[in-house]
N, C-alpha and C. Protein backbone atom coordinates (compact mmCIF):
# COMPACT_ATOMS: atom_id res chain seq x y z
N UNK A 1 -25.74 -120.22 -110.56
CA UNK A 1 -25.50 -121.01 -109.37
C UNK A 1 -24.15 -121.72 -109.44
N UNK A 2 -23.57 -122.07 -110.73
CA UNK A 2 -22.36 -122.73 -110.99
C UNK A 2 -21.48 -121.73 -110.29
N UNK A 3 -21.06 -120.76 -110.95
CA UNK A 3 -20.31 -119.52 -110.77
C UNK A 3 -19.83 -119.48 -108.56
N UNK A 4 -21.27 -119.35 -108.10
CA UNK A 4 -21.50 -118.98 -106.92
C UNK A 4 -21.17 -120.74 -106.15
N UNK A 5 -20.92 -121.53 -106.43
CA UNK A 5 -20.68 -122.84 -106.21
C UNK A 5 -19.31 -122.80 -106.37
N UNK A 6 -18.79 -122.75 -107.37
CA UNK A 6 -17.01 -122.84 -107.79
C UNK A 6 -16.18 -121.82 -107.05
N UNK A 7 -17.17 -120.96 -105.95
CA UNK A 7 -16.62 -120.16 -105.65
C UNK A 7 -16.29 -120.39 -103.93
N UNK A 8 -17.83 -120.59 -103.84
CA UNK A 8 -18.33 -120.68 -102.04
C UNK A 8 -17.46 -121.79 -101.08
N UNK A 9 -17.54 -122.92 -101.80
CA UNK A 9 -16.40 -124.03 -101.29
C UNK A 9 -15.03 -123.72 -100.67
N UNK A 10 -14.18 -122.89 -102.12
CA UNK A 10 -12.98 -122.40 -101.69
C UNK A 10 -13.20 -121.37 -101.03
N UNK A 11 -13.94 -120.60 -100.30
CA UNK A 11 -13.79 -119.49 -99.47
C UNK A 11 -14.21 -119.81 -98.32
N UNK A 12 -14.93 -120.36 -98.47
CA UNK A 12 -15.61 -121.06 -97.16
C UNK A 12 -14.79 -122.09 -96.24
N UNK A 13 -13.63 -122.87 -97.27
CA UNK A 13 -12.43 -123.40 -96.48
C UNK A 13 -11.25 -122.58 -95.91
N UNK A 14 -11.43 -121.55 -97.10
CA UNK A 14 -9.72 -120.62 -96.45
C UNK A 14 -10.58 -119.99 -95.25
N UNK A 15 -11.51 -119.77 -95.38
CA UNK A 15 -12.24 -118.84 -94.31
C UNK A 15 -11.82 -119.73 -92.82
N UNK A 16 -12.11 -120.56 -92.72
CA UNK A 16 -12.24 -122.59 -91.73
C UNK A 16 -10.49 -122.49 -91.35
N UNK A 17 -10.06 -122.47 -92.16
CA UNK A 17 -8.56 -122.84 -92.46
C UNK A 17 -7.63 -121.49 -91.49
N UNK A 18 -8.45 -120.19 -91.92
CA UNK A 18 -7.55 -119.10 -91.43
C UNK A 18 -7.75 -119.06 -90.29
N UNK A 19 -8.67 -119.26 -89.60
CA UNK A 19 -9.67 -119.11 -88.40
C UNK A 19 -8.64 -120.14 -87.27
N UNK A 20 -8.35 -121.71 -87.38
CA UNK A 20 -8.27 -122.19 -87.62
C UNK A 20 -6.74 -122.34 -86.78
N UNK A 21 -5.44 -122.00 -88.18
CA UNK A 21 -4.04 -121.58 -88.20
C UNK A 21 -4.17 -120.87 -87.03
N UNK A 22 -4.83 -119.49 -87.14
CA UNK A 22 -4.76 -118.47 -86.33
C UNK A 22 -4.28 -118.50 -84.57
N UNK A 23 -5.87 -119.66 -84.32
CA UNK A 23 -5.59 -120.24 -82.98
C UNK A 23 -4.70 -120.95 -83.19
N UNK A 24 -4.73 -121.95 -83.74
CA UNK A 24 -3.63 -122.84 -83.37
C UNK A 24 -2.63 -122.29 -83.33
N UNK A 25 -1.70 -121.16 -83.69
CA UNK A 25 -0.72 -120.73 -83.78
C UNK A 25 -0.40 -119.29 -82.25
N UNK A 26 -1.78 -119.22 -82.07
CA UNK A 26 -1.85 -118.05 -80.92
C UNK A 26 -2.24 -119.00 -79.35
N UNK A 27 -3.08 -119.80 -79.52
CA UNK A 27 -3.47 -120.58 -78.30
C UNK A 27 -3.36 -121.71 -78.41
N UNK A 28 -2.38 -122.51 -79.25
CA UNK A 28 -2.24 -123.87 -79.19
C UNK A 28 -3.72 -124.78 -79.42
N UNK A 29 -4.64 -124.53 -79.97
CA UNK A 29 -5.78 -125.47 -79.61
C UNK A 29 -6.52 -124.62 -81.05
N UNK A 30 -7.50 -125.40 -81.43
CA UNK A 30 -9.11 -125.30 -82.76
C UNK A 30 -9.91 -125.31 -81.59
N UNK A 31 -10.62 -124.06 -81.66
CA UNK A 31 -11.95 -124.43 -80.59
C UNK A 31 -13.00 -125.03 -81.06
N UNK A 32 -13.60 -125.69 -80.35
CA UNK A 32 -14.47 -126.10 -80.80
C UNK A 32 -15.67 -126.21 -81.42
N UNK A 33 -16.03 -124.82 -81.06
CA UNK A 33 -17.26 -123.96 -81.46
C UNK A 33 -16.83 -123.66 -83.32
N UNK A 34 -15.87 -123.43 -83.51
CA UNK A 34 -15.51 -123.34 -85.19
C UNK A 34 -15.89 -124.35 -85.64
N UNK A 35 -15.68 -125.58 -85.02
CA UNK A 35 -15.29 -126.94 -85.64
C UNK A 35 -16.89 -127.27 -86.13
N UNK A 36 -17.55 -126.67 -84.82
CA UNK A 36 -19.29 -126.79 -84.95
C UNK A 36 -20.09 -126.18 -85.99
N UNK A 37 -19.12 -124.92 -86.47
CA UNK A 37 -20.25 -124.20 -87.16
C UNK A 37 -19.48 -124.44 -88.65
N UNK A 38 -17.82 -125.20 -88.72
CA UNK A 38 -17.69 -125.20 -89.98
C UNK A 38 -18.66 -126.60 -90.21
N UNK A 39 -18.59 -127.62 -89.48
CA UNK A 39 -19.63 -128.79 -90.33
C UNK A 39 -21.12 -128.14 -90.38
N UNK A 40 -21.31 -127.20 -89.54
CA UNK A 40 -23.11 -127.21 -90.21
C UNK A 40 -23.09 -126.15 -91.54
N UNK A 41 -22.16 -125.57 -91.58
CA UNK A 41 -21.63 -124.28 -92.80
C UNK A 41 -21.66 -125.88 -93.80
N UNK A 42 -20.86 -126.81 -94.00
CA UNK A 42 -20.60 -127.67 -95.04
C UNK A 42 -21.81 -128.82 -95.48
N UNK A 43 -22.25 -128.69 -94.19
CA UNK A 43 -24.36 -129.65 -94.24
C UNK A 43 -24.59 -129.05 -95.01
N UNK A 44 -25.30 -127.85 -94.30
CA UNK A 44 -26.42 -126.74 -95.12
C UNK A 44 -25.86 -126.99 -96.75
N UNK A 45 -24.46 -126.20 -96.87
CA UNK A 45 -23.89 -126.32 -98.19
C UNK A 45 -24.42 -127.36 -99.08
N UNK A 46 -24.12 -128.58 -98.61
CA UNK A 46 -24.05 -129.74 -99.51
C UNK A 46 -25.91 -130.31 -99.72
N UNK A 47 -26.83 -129.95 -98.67
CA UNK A 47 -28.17 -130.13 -98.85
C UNK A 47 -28.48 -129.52 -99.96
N UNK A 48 -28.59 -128.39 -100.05
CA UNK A 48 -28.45 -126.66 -100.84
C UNK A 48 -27.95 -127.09 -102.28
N UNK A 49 -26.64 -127.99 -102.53
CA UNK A 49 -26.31 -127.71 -103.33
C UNK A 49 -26.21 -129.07 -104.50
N UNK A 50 -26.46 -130.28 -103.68
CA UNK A 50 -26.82 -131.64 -103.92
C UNK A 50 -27.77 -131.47 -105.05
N UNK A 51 -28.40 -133.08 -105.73
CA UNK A 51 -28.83 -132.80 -106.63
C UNK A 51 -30.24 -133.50 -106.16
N UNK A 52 -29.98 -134.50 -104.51
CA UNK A 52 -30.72 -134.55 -103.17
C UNK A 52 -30.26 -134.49 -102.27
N UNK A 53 -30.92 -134.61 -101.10
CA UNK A 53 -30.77 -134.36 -100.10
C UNK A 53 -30.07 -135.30 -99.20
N UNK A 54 -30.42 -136.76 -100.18
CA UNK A 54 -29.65 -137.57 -99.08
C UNK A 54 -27.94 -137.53 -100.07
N UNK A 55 -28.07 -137.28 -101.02
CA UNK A 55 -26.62 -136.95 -101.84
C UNK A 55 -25.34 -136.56 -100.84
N UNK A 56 -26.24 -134.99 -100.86
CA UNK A 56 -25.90 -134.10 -100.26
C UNK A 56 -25.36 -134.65 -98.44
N UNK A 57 -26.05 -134.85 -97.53
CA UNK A 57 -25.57 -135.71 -96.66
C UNK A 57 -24.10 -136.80 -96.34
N UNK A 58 -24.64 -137.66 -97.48
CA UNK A 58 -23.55 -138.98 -98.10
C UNK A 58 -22.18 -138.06 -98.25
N UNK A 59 -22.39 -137.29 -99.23
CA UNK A 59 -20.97 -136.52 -99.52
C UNK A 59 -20.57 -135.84 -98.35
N UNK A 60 -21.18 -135.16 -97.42
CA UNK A 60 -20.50 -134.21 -96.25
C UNK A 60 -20.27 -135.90 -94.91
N UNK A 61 -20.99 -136.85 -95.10
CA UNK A 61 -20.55 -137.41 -93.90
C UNK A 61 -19.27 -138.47 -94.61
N UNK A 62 -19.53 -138.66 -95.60
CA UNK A 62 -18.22 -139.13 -95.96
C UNK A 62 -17.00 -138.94 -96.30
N UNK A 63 -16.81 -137.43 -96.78
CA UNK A 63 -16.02 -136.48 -96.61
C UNK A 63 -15.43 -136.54 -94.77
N UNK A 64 -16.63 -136.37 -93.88
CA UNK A 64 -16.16 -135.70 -92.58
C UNK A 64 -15.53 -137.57 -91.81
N UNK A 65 -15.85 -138.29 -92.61
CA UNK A 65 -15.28 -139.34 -92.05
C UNK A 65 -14.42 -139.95 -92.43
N UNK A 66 -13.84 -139.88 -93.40
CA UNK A 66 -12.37 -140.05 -93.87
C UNK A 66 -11.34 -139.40 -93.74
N UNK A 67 -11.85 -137.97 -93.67
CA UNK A 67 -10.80 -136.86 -92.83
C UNK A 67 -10.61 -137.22 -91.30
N UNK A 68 -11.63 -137.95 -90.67
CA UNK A 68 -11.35 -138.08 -89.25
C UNK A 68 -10.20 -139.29 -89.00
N UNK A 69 -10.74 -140.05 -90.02
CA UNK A 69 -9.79 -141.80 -90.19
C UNK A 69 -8.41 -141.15 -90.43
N UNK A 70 -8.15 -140.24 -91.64
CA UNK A 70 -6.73 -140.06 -91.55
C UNK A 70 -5.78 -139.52 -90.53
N UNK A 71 -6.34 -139.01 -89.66
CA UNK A 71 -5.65 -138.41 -88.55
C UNK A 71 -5.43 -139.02 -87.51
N UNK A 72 -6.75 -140.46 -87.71
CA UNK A 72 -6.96 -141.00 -86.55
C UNK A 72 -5.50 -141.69 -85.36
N UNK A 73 -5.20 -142.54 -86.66
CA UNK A 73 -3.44 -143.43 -86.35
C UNK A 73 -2.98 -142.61 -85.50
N UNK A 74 -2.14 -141.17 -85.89
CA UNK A 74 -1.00 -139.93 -85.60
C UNK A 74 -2.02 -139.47 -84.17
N UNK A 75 -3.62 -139.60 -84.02
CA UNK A 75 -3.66 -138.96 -82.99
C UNK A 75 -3.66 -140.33 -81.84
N UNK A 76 -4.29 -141.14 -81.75
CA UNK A 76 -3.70 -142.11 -80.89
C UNK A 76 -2.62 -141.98 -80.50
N UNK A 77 -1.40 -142.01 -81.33
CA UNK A 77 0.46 -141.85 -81.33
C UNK A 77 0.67 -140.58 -80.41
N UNK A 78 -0.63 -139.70 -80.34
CA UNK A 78 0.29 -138.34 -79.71
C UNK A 78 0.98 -137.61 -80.94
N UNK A 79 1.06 -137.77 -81.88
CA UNK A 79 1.61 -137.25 -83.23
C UNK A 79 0.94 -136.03 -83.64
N UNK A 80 -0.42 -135.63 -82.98
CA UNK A 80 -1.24 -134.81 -83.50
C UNK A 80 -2.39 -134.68 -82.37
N UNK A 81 -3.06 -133.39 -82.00
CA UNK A 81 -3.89 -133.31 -81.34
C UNK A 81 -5.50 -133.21 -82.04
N UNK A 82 -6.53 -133.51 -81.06
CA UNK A 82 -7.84 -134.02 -81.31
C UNK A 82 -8.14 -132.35 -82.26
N UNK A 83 -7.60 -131.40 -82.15
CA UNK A 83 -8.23 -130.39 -83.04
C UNK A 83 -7.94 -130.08 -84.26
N UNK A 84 -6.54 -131.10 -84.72
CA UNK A 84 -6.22 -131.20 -86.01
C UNK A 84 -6.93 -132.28 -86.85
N UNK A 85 -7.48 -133.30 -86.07
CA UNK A 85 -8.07 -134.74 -86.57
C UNK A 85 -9.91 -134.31 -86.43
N UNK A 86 -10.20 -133.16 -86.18
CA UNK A 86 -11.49 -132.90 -86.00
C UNK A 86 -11.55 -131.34 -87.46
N UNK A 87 -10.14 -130.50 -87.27
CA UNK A 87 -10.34 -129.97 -88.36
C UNK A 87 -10.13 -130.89 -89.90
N UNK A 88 -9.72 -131.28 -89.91
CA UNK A 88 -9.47 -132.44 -91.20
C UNK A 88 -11.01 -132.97 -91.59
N UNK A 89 -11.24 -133.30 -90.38
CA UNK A 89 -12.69 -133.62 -90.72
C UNK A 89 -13.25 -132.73 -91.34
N UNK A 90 -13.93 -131.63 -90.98
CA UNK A 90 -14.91 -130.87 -91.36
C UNK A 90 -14.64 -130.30 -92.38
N UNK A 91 -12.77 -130.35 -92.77
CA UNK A 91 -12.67 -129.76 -94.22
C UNK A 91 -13.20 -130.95 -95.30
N UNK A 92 -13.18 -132.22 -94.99
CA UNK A 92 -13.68 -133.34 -95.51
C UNK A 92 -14.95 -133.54 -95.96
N UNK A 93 -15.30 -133.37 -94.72
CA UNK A 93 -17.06 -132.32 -94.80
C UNK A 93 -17.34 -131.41 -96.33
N UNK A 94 -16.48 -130.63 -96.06
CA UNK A 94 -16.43 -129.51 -97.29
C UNK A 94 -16.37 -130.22 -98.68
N UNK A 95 -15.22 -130.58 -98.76
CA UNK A 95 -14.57 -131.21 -99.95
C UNK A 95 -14.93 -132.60 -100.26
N UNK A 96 -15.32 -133.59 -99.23
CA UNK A 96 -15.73 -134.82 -100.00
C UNK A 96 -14.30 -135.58 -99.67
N UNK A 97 -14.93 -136.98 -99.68
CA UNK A 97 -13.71 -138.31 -99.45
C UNK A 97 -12.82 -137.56 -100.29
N UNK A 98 -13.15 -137.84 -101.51
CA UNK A 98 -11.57 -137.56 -102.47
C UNK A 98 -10.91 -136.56 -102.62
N UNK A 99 -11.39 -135.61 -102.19
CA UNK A 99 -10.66 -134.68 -102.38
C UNK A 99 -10.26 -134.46 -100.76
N UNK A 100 -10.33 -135.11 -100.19
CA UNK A 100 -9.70 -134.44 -98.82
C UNK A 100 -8.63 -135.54 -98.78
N UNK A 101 -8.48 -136.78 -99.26
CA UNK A 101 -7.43 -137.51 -99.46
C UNK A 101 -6.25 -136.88 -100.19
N UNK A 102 -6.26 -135.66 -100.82
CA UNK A 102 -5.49 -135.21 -101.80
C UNK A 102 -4.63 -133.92 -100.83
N UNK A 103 -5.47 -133.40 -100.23
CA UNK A 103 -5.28 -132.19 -99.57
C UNK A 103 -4.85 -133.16 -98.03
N UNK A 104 -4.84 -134.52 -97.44
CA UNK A 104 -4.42 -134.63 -96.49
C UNK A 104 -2.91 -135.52 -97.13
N UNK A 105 -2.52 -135.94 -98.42
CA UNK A 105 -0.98 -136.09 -99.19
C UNK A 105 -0.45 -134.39 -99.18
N UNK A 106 -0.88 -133.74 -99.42
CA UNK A 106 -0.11 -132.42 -99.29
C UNK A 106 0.37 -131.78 -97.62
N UNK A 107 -1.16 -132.11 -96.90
CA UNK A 107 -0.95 -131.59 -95.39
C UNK A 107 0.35 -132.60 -94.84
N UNK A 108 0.50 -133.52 -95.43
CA UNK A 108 1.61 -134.90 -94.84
C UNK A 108 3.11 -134.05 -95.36
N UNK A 109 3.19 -133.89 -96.91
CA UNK A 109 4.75 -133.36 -97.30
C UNK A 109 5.09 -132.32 -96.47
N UNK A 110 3.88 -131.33 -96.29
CA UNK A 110 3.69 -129.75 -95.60
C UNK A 110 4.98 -130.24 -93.79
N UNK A 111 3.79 -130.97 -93.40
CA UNK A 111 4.26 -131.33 -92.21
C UNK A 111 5.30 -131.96 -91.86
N UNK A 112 5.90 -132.56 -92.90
CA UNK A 112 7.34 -133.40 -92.91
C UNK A 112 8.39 -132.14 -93.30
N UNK A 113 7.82 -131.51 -93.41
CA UNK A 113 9.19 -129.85 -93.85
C UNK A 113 9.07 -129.55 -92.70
N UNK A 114 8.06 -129.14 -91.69
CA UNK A 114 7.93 -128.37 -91.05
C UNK A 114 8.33 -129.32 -89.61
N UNK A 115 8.52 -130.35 -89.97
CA UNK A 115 9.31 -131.51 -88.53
C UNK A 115 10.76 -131.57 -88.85
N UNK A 116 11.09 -131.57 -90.04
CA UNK A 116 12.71 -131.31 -90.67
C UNK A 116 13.02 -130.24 -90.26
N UNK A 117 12.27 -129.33 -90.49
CA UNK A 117 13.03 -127.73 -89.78
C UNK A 117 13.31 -127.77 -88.55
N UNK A 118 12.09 -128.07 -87.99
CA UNK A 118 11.87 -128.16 -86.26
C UNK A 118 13.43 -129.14 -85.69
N UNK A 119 13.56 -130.02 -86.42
CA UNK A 119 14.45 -131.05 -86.01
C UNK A 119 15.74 -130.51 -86.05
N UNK A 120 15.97 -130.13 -87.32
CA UNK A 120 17.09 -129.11 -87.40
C UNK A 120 17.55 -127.93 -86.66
N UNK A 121 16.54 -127.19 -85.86
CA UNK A 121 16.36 -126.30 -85.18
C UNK A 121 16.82 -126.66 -84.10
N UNK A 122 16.05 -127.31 -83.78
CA UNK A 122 16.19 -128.13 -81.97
C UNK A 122 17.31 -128.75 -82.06
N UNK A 123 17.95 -129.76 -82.95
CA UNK A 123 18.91 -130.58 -83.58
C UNK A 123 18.46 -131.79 -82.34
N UNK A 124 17.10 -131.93 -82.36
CA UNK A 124 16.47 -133.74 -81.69
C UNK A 124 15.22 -133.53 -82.14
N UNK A 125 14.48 -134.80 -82.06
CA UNK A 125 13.18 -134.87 -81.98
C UNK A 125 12.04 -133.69 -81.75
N UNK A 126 11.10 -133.78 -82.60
CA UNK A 126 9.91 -133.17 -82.24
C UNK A 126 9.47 -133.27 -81.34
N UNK A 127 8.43 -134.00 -80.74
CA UNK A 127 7.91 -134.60 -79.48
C UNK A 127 9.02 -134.80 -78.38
N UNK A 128 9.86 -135.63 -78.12
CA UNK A 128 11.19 -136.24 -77.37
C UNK A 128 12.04 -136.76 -77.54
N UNK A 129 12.77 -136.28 -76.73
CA UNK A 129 14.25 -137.18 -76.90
C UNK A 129 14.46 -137.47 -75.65
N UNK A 130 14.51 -138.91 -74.85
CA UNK A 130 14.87 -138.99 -73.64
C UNK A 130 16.38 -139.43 -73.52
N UNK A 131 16.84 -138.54 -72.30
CA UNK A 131 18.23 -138.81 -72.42
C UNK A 131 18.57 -140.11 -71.12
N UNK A 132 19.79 -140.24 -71.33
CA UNK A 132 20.04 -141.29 -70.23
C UNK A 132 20.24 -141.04 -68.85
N UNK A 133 19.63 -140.39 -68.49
CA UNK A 133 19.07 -139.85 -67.01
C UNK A 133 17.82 -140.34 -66.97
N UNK A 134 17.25 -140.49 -67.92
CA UNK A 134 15.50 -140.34 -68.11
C UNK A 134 14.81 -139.04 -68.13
N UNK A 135 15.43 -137.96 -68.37
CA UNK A 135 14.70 -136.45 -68.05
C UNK A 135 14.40 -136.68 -69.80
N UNK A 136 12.85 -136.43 -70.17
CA UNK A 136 12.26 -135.94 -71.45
C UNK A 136 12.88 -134.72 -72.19
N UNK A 137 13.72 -134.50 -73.15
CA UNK A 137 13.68 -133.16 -73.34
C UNK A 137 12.42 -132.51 -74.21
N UNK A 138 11.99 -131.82 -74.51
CA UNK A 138 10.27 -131.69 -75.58
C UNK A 138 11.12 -130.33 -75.75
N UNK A 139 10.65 -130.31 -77.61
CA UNK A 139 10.44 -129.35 -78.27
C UNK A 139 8.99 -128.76 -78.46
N UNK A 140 8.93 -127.37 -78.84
CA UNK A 140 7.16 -127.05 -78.92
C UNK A 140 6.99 -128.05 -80.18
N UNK A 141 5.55 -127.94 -79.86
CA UNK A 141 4.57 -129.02 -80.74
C UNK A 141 4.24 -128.37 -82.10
N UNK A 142 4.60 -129.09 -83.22
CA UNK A 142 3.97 -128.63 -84.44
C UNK A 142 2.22 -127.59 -84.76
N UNK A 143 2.51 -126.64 -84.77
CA UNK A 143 1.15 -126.53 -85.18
C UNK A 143 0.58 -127.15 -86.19
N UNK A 144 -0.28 -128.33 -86.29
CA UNK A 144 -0.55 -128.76 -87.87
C UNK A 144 -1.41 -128.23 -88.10
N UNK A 145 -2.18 -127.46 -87.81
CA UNK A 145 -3.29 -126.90 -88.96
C UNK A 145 -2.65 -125.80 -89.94
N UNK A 146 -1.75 -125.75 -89.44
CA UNK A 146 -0.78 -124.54 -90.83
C UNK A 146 0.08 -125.38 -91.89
N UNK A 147 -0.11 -126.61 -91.46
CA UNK A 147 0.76 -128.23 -92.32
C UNK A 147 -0.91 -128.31 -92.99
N UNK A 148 -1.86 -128.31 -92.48
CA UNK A 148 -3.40 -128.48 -93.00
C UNK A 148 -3.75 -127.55 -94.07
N UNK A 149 -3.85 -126.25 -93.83
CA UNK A 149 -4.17 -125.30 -94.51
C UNK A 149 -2.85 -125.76 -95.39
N UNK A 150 -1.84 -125.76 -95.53
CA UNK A 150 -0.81 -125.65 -96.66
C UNK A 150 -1.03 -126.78 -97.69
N UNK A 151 -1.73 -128.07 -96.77
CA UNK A 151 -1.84 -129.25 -97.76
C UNK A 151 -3.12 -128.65 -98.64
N UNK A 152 -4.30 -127.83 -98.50
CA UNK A 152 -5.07 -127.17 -99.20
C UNK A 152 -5.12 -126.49 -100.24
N UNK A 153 -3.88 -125.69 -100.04
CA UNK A 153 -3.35 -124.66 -100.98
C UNK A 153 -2.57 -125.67 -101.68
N UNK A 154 -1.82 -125.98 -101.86
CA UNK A 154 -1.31 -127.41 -102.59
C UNK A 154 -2.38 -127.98 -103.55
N UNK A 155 -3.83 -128.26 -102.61
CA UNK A 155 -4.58 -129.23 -103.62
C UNK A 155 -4.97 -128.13 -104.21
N UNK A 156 -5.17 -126.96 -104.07
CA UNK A 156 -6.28 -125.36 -105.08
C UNK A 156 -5.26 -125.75 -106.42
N UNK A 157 -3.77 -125.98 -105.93
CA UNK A 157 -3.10 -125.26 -107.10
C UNK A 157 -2.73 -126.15 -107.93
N UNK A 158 -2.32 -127.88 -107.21
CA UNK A 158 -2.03 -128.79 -108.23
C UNK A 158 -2.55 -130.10 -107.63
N UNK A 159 -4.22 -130.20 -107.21
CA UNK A 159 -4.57 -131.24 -106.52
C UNK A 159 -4.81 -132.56 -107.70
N UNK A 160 -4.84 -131.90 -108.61
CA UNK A 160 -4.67 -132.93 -109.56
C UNK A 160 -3.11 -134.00 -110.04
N UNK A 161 -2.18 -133.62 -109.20
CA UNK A 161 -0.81 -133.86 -109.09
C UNK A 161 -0.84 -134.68 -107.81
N UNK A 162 -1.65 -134.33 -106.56
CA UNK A 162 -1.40 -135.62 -105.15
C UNK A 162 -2.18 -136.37 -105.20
């Protein structure tokens, strides 16, 4: 059961994660229906795999609620949309408070490259730059769940380092 445990977690996120990128990168948006079946995929898991049941619970809702808190700030701001602060969650779900604190320091460096490029690219702002006319100029919007998934792969490889 160890073996099949050390295993199911990490596949079960890249699985969440690819799904995930995919849209976000093809239709701008996490549907929601993923978002649904990765937290009951990370329940079941953690009931299943707890040592009880209310363990098991404690760890997936506290996991899924500290992933929601970190996003929370940036999505108020407009910094981030409700399907990046809802996937965070459910990987939180997966992984547990602490370890999704680790993997959301990696999703942060991820995403600060990927606003440096953007910035560089555009040579202004991500979100806006209003000029003195008042006309908004907008660059496209970060996909962060590929800043998400990257802060992941980060924690697989040196989460003991964020």
């Amino acid at each position: 059961m160890q073996v099949l445990t050390s295993v199911s977690v990490p596949l079960a996120c890249m699985a969440l994660l690819a799904a995930a990128v995919y849209t976000d990168l093809t239709r701008r948006l996490i549907p929601n229906d993923l978002i649904v079946a990765g937290f009951i995929g990370a329940l079941v898991y953690h009931l299943l795999a707890a040592s009880s049941p209310s363990q098991g619970v404690a760890l997936a809702m506290g996991g899924l609620l500290t992933g929601g808190v970190l996003l929370f700030f940036p999505y108020r701001r407009s910094w981030t949309g409700a399907g990046d602060v809802k996937l965070l969650a459910v990987l939180g779900a997966w992984l547990g408070p602490a370890a999704i604190l680790r993997v959301f320091i990696g999703a942060t460096l991820i995403g600060g490259v990927m606003a440096a490029v953007q910035l560089f690219r555009y040579r202004r702002p991500v979100r806006r730059l209003c000029c003195p006319d008042g006309v908004a100029l907008s660059a496209p919007d970060l996909p962060y769940a590929l800043a998400i998934g990257g802060g992941y792969l980060l924690f697989l490889a040196w989460g003991n380092l964020l």
